[in-house]
N, C-alpha and C. Protein backbone atom coordinates (compact mmCIF):
# COMPACT_ATOMS: atom_id res chain seq x y z
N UNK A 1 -105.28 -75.62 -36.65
CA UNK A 1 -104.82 -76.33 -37.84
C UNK A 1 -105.93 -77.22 -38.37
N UNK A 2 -106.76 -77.54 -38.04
CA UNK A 2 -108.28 -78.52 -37.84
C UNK A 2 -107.39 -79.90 -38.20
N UNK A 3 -108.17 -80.68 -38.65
CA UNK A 3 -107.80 -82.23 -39.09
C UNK A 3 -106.97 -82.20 -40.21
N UNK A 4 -106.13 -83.11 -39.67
CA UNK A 4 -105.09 -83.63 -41.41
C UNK A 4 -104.89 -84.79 -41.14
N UNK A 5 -104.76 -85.69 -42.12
CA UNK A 5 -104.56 -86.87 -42.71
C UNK A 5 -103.52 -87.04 -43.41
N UNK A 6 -103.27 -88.25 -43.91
CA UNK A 6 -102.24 -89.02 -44.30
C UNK A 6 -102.62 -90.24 -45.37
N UNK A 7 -102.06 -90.28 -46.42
CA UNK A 7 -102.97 -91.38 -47.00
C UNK A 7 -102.77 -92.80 -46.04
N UNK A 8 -103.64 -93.84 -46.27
CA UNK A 8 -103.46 -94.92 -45.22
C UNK A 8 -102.05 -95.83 -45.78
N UNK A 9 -101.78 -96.15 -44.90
CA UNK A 9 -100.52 -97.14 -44.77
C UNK A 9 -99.28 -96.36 -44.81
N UNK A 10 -99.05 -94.77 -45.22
CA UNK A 10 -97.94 -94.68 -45.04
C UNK A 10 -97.76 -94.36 -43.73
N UNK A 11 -97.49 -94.42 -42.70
CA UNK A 11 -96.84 -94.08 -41.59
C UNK A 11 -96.10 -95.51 -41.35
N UNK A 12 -97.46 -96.84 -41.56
CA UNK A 12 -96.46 -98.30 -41.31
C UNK A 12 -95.48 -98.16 -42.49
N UNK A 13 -95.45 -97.96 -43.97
CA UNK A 13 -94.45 -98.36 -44.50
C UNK A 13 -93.01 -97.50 -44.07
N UNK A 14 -93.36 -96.52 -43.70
CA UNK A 14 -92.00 -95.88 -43.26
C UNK A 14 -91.48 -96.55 -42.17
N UNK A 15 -92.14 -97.04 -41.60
CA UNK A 15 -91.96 -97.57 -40.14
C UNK A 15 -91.19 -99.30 -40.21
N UNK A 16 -91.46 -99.59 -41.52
CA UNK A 16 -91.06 -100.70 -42.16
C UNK A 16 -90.16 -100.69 -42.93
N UNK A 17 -89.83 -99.68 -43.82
CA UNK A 17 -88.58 -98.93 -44.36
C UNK A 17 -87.76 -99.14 -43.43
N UNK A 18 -87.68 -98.02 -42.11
CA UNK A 18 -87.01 -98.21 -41.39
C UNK A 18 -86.06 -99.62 -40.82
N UNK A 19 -87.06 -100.41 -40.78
CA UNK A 19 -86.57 -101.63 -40.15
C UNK A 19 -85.90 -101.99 -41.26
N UNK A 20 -86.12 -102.23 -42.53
CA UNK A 20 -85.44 -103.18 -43.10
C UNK A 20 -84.40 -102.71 -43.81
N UNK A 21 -84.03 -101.42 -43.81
CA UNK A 21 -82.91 -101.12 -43.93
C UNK A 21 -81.50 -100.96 -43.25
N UNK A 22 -82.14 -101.28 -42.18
CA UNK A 22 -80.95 -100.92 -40.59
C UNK A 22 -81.01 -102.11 -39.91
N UNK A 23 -79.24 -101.69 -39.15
CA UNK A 23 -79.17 -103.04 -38.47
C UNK A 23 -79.79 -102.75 -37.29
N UNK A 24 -80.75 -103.62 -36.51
CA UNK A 24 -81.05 -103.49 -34.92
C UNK A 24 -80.67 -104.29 -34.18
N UNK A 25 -79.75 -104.07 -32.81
CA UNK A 25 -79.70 -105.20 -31.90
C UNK A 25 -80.02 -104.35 -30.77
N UNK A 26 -79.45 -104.95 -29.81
CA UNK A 26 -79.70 -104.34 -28.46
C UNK A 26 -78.52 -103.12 -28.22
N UNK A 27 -77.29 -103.62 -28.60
CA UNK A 27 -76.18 -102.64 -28.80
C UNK A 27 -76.42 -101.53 -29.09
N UNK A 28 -77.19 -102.09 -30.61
CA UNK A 28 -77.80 -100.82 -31.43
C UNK A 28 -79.03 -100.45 -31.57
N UNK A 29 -79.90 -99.85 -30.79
CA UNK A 29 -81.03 -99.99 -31.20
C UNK A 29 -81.34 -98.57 -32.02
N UNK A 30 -82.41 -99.32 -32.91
CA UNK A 30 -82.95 -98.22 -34.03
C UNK A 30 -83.88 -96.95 -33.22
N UNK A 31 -83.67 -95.84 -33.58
CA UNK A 31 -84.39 -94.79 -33.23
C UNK A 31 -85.52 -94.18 -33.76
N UNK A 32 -86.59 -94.21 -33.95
CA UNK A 32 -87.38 -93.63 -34.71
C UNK A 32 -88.40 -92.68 -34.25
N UNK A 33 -88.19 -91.67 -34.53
CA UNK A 33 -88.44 -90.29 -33.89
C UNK A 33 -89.79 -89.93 -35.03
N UNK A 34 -91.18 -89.87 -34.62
CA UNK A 34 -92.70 -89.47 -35.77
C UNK A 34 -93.23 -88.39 -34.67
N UNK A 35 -93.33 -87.27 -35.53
CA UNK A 35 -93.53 -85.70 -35.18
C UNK A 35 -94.22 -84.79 -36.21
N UNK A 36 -94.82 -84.07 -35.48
CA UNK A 36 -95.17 -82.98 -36.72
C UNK A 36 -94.66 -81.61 -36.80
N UNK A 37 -94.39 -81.38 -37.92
CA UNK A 37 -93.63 -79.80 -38.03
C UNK A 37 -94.06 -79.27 -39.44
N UNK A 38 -94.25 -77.57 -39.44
CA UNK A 38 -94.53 -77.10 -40.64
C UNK A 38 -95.59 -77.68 -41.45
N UNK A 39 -96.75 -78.41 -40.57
CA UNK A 39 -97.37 -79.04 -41.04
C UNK A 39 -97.70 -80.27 -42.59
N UNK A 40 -96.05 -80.96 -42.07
CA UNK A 40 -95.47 -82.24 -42.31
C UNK A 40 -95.63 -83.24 -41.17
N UNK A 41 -95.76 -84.33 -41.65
CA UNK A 41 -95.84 -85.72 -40.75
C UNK A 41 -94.03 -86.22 -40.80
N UNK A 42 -93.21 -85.80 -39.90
CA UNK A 42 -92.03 -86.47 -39.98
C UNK A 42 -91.82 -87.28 -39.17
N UNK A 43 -90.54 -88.74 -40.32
CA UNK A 43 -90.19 -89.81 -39.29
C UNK A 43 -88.63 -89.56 -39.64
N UNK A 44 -88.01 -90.11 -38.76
CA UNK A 44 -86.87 -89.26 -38.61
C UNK A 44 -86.17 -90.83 -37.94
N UNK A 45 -84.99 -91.63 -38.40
CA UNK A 45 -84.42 -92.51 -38.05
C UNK A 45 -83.05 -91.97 -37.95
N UNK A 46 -82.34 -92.93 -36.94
CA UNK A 46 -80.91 -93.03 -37.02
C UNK A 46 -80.52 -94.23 -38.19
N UNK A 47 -79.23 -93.52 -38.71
CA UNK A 47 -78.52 -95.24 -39.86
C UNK A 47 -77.73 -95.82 -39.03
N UNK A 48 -78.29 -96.67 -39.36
CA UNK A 48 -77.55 -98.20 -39.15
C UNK A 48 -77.45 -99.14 -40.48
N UNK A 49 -77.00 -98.23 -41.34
CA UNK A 49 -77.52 -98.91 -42.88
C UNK A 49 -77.08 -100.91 -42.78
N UNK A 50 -78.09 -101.33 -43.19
CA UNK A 50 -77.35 -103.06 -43.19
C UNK A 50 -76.67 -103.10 -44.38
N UNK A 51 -75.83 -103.80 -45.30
CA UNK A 51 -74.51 -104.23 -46.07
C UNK A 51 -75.70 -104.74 -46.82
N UNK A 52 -76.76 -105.20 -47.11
CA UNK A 52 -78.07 -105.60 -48.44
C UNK A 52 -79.07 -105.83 -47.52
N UNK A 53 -79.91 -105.30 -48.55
CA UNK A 53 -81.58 -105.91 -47.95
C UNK A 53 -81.80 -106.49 -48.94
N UNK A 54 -82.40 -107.78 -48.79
CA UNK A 54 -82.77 -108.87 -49.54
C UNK A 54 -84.19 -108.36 -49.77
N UNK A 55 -84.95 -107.98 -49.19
CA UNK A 55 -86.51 -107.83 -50.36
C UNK A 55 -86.07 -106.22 -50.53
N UNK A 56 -85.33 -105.32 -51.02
CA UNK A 56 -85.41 -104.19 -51.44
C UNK A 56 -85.61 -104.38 -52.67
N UNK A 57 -86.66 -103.35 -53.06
CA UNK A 57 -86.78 -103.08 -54.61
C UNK A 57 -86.21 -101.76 -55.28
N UNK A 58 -86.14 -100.84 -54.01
CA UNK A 58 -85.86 -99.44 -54.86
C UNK A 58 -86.51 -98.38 -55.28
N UNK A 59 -87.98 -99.34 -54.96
CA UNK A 59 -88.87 -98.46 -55.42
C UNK A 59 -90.05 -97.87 -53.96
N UNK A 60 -90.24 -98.38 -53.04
CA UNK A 60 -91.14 -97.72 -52.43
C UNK A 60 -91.11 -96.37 -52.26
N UNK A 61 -89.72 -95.56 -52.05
CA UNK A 61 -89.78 -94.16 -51.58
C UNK A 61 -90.13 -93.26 -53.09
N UNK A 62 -90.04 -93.62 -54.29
CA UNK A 62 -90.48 -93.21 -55.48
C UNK A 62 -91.91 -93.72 -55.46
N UNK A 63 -92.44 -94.32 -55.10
CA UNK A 63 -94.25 -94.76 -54.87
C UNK A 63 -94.74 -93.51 -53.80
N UNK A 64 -94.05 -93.33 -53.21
CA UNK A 64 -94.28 -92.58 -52.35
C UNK A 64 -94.33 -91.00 -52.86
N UNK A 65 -93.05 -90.76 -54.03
CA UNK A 65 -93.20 -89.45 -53.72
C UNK A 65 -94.35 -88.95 -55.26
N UNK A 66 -94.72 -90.24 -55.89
CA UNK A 66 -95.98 -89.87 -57.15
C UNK A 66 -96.99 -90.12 -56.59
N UNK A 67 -97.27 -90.95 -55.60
CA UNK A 67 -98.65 -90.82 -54.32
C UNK A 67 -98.90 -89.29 -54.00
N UNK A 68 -97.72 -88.68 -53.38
CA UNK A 68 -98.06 -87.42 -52.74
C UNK A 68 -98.52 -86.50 -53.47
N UNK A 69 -97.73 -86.35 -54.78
CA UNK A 69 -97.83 -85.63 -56.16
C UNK A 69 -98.91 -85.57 -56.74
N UNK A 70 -99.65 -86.45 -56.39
CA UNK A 70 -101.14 -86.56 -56.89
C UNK A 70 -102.05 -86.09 -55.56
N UNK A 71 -101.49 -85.99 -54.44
CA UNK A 71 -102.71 -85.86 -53.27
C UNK A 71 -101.99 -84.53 -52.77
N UNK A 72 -101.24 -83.44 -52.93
CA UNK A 72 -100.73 -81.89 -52.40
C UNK A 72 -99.79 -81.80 -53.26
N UNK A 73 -100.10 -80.42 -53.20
CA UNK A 73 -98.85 -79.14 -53.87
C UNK A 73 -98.01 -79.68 -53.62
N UNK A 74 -97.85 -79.36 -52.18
CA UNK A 74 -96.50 -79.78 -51.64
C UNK A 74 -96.06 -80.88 -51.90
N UNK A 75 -94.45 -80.79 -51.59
CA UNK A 75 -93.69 -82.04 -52.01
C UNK A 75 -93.25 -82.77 -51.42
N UNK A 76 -93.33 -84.39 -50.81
CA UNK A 76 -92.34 -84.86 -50.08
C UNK A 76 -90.79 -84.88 -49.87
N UNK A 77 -90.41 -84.16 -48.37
CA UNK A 77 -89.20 -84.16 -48.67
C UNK A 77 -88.25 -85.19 -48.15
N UNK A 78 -87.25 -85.37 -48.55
CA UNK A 78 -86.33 -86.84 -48.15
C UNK A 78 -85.03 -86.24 -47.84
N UNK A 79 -84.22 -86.44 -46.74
CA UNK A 79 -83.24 -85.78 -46.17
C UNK A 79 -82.48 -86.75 -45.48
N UNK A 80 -81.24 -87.41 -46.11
CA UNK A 80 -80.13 -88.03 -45.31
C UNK A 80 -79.10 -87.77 -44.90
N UNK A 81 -78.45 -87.50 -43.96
CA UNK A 81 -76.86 -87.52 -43.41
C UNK A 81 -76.69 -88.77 -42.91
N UNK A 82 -75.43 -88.40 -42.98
CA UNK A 82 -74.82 -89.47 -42.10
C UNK A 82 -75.09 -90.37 -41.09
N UNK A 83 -76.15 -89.74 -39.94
CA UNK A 83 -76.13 -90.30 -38.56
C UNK A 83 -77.79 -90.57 -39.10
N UNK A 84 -78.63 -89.47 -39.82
CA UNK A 84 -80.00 -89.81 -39.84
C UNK A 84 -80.81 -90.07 -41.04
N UNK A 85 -82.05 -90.39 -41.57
CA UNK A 85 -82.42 -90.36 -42.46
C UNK A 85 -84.14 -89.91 -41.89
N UNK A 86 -84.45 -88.58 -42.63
CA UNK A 86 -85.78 -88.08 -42.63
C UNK A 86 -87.02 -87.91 -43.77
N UNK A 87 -88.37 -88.04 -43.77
CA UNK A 87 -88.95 -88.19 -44.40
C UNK A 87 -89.97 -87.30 -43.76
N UNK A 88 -90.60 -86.21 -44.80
CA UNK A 88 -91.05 -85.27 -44.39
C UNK A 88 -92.83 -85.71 -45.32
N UNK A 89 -93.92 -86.20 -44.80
CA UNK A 89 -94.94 -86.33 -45.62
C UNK A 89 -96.01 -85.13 -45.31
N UNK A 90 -96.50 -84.71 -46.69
CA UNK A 90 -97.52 -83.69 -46.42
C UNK A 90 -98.41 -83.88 -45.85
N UNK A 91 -99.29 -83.43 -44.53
CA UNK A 91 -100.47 -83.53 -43.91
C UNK A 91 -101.31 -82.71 -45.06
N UNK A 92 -102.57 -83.94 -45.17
CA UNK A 92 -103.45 -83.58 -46.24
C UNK A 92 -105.09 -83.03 -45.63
């Protein structure tokens, strides 16, 4: 497959997404599963959606998917159910 990349910072912002959308305690702890498949970078959480996030804007995962749009064909894909929420980024 030789080398692929990622533009910089997204792996922390997903990783930060994550957190601030979900509740974490010890009860509950957040899952976050970063893998590669089909030569995608996936992060893959359980919901624990929290009731508001106070610094949400709405906009990072749309920053995200006109970032990619400009750096591969391919498209970022975004995939939620119920129990999980996945984010599929193109290895560049």
């Amino acid at each position: 497959m030789g080398t692929k990349k990622i533009a910089p910072v997204t792996l922390q912002n997903m990783l930060e997404n994550a957190i601030k959308h979900n509740v974490i305690d010890s009860d509950s702890p957040l899952i976050v599963d970063i893998y590669v498949e089909d030569n995608y970078l996936v992060v893959k959480n359980n919901v624990q959606a929290k009731n508001n996030v106070e610094t949400s804007n709405k906009r990072g995962l749309v920053q995200f998917l006109s970032l990619y749009r400009y750096l591969s064909p391919r498209p970022v894909v975004i995939d939620q159910t119920e129990s999980h929420f996945i984010i599929k980024i193109p290895l560049i």
